[in-house]
C-alpha atoms as a PDB file:
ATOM      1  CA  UNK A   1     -19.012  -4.753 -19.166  1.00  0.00           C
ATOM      2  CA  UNK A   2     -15.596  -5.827 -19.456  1.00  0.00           C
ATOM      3  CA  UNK A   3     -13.741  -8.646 -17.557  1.00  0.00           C
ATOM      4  CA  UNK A   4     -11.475  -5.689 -16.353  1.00  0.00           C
ATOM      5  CA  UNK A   5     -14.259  -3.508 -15.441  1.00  0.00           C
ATOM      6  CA  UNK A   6     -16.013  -5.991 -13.448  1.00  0.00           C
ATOM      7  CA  UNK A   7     -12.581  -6.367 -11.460  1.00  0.00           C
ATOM      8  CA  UNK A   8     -12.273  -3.146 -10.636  1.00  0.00           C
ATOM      9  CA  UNK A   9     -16.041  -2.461 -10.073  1.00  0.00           C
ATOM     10  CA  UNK A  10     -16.581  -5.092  -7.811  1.00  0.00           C
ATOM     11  CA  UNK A  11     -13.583  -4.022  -5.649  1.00  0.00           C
ATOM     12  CA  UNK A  12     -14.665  -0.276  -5.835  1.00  0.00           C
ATOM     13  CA  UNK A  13     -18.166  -1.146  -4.647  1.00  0.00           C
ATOM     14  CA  UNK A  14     -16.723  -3.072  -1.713  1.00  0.00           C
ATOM     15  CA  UNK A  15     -14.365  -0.564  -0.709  1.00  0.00           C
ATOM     16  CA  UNK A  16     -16.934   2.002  -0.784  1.00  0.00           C
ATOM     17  CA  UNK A  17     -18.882  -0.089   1.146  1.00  0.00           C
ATOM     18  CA  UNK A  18     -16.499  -0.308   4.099  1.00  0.00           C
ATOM     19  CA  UNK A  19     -14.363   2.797   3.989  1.00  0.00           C
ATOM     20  CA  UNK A  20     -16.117   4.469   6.933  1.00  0.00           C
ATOM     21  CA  UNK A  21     -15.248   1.650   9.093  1.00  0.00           C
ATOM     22  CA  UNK A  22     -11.933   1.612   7.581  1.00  0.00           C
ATOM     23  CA  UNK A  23     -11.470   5.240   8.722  1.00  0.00           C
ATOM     24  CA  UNK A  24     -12.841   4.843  11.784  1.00  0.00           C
ATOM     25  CA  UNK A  25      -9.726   2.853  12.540  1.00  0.00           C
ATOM     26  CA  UNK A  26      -7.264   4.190  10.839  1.00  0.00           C
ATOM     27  CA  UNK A  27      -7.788   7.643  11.497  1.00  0.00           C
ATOM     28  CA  UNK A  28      -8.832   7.199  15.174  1.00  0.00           C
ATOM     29  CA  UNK A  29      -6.549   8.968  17.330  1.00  0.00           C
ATOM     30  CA  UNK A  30      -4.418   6.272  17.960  1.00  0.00           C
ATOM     31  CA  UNK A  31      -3.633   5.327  14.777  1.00  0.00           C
ATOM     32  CA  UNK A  32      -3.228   8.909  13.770  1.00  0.00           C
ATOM     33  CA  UNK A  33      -2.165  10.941  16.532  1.00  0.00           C
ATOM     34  CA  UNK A  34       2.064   9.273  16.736  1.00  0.00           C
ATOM     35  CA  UNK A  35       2.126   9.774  12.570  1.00  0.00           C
ATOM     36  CA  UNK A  36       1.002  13.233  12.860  1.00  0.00           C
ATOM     37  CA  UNK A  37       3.628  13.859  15.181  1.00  0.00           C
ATOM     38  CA  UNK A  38       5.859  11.589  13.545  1.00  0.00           C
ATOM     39  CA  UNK A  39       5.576  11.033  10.297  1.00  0.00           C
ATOM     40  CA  UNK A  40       8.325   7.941  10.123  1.00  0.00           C
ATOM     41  CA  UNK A  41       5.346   5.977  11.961  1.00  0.00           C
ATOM     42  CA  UNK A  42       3.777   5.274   8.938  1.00  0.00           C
ATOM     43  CA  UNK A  43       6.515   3.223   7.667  1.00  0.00           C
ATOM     44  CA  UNK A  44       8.103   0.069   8.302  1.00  0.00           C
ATOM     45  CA  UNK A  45      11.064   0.758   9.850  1.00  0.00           C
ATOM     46  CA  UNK A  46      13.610  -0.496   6.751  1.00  0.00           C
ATOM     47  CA  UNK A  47      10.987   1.201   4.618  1.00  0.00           C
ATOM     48  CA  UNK A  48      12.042   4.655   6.192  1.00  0.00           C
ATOM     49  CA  UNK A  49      15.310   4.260   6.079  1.00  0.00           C
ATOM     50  CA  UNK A  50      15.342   3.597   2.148  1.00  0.00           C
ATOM     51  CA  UNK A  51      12.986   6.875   2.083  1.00  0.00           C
ATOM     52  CA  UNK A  52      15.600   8.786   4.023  1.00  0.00           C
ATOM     53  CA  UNK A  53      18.280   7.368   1.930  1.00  0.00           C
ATOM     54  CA  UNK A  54      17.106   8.363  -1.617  1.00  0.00           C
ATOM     55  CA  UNK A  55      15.085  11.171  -0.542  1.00  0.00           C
ATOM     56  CA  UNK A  56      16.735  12.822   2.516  1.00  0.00           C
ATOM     57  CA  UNK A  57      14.443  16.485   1.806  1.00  0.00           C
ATOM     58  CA  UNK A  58      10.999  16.439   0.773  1.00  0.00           C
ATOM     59  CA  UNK A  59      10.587  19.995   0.239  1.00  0.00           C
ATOM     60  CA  UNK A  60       9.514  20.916  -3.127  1.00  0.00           C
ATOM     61  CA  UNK A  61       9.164  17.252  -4.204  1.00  0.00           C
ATOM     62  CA  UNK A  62       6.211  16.179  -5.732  1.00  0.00           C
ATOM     63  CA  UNK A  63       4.545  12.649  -4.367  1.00  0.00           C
ATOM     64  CA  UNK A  64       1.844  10.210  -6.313  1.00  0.00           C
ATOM     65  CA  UNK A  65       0.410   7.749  -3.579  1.00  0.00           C
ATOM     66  CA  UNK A  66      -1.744   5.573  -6.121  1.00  0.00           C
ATOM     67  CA  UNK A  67      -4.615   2.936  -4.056  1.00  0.00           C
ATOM     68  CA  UNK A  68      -3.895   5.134  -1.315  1.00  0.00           C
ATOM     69  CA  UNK A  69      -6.453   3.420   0.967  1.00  0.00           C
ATOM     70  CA  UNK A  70      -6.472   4.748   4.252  1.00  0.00           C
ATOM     71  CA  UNK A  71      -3.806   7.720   3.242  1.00  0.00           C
ATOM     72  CA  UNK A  72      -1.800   7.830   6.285  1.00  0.00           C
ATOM     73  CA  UNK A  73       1.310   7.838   3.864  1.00  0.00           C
ATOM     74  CA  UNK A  74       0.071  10.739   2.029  1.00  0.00           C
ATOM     75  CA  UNK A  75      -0.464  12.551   5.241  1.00  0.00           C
ATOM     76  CA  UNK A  76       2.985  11.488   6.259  1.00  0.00           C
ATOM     77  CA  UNK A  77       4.634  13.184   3.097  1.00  0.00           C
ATOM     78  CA  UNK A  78       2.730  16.111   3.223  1.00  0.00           C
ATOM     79  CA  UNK A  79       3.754  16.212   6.791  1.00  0.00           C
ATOM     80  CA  UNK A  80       7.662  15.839   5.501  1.00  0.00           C
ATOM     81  CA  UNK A  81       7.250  18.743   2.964  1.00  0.00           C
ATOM     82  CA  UNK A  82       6.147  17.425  -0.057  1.00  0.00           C
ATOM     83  CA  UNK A  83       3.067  18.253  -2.285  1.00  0.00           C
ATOM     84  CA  UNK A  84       0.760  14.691  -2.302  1.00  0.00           C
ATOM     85  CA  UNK A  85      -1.097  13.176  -4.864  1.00  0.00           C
ATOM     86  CA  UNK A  86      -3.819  10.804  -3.188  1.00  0.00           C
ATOM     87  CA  UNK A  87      -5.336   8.340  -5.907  1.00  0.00           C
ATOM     88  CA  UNK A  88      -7.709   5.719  -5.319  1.00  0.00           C
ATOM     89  CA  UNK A  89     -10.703   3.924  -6.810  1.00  0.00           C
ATOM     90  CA  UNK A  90     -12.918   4.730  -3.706  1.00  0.00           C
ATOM     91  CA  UNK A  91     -14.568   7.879  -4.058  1.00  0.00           C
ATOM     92  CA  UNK A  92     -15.750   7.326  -0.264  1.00  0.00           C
ATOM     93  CA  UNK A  93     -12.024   6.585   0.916  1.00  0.00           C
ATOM     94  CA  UNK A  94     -10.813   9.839  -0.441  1.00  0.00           C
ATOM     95  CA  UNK A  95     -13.743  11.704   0.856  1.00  0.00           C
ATOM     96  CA  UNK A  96     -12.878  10.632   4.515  1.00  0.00           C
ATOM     97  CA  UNK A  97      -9.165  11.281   4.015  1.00  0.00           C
ATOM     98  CA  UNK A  98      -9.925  14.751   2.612  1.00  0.00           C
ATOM     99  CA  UNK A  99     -11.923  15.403   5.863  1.00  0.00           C
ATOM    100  CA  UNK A 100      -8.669  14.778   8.113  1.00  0.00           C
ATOM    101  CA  UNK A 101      -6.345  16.486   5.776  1.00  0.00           C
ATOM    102  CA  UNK A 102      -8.832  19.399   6.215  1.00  0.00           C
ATOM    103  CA  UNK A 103      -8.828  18.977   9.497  1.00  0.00           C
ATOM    104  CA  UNK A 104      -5.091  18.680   9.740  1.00  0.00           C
ATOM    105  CA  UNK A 105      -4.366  21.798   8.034  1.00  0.00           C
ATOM    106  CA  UNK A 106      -2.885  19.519   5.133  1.00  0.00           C
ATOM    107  CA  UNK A 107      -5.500  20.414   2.694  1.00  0.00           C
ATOM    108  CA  UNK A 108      -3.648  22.843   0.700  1.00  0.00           C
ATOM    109  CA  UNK A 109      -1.033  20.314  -0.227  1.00  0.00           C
ATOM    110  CA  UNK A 110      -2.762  17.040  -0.898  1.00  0.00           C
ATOM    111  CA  UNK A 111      -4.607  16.527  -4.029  1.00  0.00           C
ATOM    112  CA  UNK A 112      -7.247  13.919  -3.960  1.00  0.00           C
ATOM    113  CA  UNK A 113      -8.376  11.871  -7.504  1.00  0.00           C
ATOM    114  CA  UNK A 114     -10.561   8.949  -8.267  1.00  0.00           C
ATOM    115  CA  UNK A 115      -8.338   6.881 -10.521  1.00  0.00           C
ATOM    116  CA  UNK A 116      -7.375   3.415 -11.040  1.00  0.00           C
ATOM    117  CA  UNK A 117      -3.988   2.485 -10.298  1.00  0.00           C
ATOM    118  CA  UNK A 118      -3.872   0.874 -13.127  1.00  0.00           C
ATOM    119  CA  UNK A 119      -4.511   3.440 -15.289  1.00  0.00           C
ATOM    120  CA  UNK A 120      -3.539   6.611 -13.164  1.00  0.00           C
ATOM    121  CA  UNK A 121      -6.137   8.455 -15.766  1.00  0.00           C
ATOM    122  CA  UNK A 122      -5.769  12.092 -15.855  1.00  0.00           C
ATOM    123  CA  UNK A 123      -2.809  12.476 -13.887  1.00  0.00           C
ATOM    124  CA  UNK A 124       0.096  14.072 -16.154  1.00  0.00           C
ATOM    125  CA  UNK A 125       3.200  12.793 -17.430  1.00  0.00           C
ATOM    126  CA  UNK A 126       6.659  13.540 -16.062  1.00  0.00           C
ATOM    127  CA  UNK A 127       5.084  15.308 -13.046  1.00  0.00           C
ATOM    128  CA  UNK A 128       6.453  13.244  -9.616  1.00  0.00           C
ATOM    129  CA  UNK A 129       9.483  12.610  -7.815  1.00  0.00           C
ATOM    130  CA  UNK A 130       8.464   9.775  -6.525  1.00  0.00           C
ATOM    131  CA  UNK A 131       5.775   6.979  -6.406  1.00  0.00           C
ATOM    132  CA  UNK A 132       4.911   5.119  -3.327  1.00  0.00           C
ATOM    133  CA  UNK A 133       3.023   2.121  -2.623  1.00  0.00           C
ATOM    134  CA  UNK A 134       1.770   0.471   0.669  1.00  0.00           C
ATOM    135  CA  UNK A 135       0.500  -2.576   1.734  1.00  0.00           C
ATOM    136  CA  UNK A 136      -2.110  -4.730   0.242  1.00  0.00           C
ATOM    137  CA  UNK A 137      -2.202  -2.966  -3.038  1.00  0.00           C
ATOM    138  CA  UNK A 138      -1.061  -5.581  -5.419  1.00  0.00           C
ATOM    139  CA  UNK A 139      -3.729  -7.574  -4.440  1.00  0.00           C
ATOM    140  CA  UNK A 140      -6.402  -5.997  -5.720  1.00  0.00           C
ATOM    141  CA  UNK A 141      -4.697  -5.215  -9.392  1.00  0.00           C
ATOM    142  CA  UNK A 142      -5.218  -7.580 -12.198  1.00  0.00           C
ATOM    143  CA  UNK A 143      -2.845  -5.860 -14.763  1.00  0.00           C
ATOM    144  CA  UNK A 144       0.839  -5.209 -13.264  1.00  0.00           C
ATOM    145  CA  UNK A 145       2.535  -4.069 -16.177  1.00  0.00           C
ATOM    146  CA  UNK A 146      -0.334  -1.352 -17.123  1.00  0.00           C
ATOM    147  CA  UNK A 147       0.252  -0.434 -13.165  1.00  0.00           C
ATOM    148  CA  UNK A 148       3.964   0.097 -13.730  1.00  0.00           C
ATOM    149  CA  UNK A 149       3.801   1.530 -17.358  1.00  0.00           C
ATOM    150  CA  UNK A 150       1.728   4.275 -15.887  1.00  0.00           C
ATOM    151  CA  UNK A 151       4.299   4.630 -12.690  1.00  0.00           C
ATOM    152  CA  UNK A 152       6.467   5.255 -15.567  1.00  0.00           C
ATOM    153  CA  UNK A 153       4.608   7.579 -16.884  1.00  0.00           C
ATOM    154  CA  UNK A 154       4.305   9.832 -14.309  1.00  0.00           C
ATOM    155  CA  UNK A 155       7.541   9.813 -12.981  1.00  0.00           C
ATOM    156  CA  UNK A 156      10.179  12.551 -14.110  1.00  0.00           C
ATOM    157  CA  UNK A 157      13.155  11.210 -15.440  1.00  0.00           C
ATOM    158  CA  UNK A 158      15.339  10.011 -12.335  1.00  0.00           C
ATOM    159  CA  UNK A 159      12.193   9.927 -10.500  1.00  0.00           C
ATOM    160  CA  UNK A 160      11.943   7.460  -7.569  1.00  0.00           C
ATOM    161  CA  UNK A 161       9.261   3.991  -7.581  1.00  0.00           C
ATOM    162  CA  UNK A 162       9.464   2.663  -3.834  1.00  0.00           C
ATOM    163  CA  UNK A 163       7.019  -0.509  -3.011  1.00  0.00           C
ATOM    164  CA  UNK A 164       5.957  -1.509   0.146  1.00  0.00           C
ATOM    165  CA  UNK A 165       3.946  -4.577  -0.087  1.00  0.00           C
ATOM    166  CA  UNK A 166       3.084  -8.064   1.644  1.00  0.00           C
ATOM    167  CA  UNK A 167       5.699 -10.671   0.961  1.00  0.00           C
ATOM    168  CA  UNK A 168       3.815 -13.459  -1.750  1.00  0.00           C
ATOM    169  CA  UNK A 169       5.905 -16.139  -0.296  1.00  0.00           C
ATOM    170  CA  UNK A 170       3.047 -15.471   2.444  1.00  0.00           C
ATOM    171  CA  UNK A 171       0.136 -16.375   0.265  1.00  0.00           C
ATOM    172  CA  UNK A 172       0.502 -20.531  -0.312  1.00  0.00           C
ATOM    173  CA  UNK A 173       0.157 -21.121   3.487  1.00  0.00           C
ATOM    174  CA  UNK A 174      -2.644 -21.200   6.207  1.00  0.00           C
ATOM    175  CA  UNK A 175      -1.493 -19.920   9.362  1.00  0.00           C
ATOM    176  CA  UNK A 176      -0.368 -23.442  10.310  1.00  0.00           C
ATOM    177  CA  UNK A 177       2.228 -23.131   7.130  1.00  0.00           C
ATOM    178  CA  UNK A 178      -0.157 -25.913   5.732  1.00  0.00           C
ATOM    179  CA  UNK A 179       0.004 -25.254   1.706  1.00  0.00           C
ATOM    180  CA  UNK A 180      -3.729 -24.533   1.051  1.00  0.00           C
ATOM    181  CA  UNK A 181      -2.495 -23.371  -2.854  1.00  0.00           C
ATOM    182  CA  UNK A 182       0.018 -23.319  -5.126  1.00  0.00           C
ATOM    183  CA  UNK A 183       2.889 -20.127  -5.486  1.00  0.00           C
ATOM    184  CA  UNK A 184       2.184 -20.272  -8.896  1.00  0.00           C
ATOM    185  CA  UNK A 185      -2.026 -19.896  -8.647  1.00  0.00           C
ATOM    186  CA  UNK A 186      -2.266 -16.429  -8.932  1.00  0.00           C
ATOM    187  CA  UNK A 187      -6.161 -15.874  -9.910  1.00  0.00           C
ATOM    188  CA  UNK A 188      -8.737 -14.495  -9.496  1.00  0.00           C
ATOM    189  CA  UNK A 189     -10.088 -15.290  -6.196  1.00  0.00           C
ATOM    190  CA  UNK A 190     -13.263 -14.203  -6.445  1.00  0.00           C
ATOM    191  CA  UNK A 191     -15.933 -14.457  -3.279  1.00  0.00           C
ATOM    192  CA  UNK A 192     -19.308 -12.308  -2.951  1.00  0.00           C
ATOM    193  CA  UNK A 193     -17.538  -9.013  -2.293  1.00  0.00           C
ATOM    194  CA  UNK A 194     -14.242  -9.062  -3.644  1.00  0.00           C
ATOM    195  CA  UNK A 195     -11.848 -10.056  -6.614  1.00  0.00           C
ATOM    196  CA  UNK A 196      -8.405 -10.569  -5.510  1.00  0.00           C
ATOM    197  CA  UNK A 197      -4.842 -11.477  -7.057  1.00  0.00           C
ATOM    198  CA  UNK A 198      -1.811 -13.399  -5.775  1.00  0.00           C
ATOM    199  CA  UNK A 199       0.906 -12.225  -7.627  1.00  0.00           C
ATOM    200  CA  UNK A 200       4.245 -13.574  -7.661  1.00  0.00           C
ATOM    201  CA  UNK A 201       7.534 -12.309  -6.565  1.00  0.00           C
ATOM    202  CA  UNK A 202       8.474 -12.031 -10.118  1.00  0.00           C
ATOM    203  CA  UNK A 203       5.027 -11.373 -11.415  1.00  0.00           C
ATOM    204  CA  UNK A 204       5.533  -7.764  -9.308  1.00  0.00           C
ATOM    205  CA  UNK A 205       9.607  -7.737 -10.317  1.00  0.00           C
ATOM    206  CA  UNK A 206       9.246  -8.150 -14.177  1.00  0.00           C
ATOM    207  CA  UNK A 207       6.490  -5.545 -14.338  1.00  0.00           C
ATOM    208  CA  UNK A 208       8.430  -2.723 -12.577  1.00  0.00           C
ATOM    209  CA  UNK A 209      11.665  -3.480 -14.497  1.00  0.00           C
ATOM    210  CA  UNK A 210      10.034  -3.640 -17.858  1.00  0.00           C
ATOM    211  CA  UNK A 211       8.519  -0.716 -17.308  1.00  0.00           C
ATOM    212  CA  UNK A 212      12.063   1.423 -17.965  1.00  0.00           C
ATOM    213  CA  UNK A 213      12.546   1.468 -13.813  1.00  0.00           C
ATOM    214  CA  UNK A 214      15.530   0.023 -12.737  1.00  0.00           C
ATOM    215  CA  UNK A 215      15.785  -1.739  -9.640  1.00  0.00           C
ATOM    216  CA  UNK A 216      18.312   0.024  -7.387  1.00  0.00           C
ATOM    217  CA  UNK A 217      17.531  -1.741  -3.799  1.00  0.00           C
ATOM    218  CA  UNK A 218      15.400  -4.370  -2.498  1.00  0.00           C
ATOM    219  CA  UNK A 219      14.548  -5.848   0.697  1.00  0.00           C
ATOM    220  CA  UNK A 220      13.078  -8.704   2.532  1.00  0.00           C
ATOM    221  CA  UNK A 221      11.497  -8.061   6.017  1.00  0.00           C
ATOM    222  CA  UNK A 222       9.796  -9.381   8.934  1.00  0.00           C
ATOM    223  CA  UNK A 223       6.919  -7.536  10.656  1.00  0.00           C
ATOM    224  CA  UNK A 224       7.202  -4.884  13.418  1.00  0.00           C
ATOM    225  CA  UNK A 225       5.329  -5.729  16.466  1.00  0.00           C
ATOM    226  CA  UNK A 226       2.478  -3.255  16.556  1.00  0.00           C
ATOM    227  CA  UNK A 227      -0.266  -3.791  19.437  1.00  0.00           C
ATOM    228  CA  UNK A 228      -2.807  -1.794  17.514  1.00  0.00           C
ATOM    229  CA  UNK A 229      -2.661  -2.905  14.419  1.00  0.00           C
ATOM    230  CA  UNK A 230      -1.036  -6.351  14.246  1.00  0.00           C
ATOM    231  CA  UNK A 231       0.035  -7.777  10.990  1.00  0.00           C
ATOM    232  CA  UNK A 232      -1.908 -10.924  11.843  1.00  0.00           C
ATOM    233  CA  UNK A 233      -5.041  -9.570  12.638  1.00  0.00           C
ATOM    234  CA  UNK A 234      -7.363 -10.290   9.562  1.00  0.00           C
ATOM    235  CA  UNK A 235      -8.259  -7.066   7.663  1.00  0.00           C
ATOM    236  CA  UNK A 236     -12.387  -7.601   8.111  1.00  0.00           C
ATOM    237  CA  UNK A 237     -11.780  -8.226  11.957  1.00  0.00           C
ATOM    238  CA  UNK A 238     -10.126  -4.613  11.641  1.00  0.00           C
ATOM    239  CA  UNK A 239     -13.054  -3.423  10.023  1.00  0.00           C
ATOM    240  CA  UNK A 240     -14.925  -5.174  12.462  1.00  0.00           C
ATOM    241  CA  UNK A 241     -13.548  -3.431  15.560  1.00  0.00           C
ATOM    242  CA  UNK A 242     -11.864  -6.746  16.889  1.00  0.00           C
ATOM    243  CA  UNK A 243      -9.541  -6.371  19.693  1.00  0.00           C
ATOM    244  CA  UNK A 244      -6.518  -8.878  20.961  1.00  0.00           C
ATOM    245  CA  UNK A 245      -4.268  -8.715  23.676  1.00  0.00           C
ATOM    246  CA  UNK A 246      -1.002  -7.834  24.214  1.00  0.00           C
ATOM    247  CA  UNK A 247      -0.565 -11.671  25.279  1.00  0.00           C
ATOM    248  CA  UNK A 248      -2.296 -12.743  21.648  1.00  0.00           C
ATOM    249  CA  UNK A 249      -0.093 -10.001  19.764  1.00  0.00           C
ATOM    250  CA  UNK A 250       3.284 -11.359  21.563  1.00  0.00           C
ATOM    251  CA  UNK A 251       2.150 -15.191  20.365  1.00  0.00           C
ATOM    252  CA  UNK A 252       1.409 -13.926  16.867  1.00  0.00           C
ATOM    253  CA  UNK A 253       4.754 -12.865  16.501  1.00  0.00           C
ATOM    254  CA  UNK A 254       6.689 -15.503  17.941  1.00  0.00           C
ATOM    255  CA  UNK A 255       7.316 -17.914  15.335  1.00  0.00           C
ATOM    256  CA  UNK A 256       7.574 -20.697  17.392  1.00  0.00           C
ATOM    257  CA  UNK A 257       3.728 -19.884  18.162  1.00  0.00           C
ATOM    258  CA  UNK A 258       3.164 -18.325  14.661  1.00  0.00           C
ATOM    259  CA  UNK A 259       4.908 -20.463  12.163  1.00  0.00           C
ATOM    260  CA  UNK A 260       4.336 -17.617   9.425  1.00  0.00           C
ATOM    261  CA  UNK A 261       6.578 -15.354  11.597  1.00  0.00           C
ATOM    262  CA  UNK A 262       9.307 -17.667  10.069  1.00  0.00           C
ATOM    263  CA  UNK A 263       9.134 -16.564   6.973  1.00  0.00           C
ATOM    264  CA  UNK A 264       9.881 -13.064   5.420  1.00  0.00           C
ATOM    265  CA  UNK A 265       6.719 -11.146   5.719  1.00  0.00           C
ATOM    266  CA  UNK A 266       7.216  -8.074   3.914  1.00  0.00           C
ATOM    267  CA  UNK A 267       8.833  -6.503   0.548  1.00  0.00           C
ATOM    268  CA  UNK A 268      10.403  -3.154  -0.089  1.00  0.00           C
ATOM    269  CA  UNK A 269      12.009  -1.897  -3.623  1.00  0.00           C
ATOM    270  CA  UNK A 270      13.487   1.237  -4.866  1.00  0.00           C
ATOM    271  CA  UNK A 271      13.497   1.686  -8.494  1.00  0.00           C
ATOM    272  CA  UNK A 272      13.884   4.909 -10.602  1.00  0.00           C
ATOM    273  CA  UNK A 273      13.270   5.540 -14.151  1.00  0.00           C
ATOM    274  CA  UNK A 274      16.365   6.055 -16.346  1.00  0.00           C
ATOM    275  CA  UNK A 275      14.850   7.729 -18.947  1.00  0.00           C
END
């Protein structure tokens, strides 16, 4: 097996592994309930308003929501009129989003597919109006420019790229802003479980530009306080079913208490393919 395969394989396996957990969370009913009735929750708040910007009306537009992970933005587009494409390399992920969407009466407009993101295999050409990314997808992707060739790809001409994704200035610091690695050390990171990448401001800039999407907008934000689910919070304590305080949250985003809150914690881009 390939170097690539392994990658991708090893991350699958894990994600399989914990996706039931993962939904457990994220499609409890309060995590759930305030996007189904709202689907803006799902989105940072600067996210939303560059989705309302470029795409005011959703109905009749066509979505791709590639490493979809826990699919609450593919329930929120549905949700806003538009027919979803959910793709992710966890067969078990999209099997518990399929159940809500069911559930939800969304069914009928989301398409699930196992495929890697970087490869977006057997999803057509020209087909989408726009491409969306969340969180903590970068991470997990050792080939950027196959990831935004295929964005590309799929897009229609004048079609719409937006990325929502951790800030990498983030990465070189421990959450005393000690520098525990350098920007440039990008990977792997490879532990028992996992494989992960941290890519560069410019490693995740080149690959969309080069691509033939031009950037139109971009952002730099700091993180929403959100009692449920803060930022801070590790991801396997998530899993895990750990719970803080509102006293803990408030610290964790006061940078005086939370160095890291000092820094820009979040990215946002709009491109669109010009031909």
């Amino acid at each position: 097996m390939s170097t690539y395969n392994k990658v991708i394989e090893k991350n699958k396996k894990d994600w399989n592994h914990y996706s039931e957990k993962w939904s457990a969370f994220n499609h409890s009913e309060k995590i759930l309930r305030p996007i189904l009735e709202d689907p803006s929750k799902a989105f940072h708040r600067k996210t939303w308003e560059m989705i309302q910007k470029y795409i005011p009306d959703f109905t009749g537009k066509r979505v791709c929501v590639p490493s979809s992970g826990d699919n609450l933005a593919v329930f929120a587009f549905a949700l806003l009129g538009a027919t979803v494409t959910s793709c992710d390399i966890s067969e078990n992920q999209l099997a518990h989003a399929k159940k809500v969407a069911d559930r939800e009466g969304l069914g009928d407009v989301i398409e699930f597919i196992c495929a890697d993101t970087m490869k977006l295999e057997g999803i057509r050409d020209n087909e989408y109006d726009l491409v969306y990314t969340s969180n903590g997808v970068h991470v997990w992707l050792n080939d950027l420019p196959s990831m935004y060739e295929n964005v590309s790809r799929i897009l229609k001409t004048g079609g719409l790229n937006i990325v929502y994704e951790i800030h990498p200035y983030l990465r070189p610091f421990n959450g005393e802003l000690e520098v525990i690695k350098p920007y440039d050390a990008t990977g792997p990171f490879e532990d028992e479980d996992t494989v992960n990448f941290h890519w560069r401001l410019q490693d995740i800039l080149n690959a969309v530009m080069h691509s033939g999407i031009h950037l139109e907008h971009f952002e730099e934000m700091f993180d929403e306080k959100n009692y449920e689910r803060p930022f801070w919070l590790k991801t396997e304590d998530i899993i895990n079913g750990v719970i803080v305080s509102r006293e803990e949250v408030d610290r964790m985003y006061d940078w005086k208490e939370n160095p890291r809150m000092a820094l820009p914690n979040w990215i946002c881009l709009v491109g669109r393919k010009i031909k």
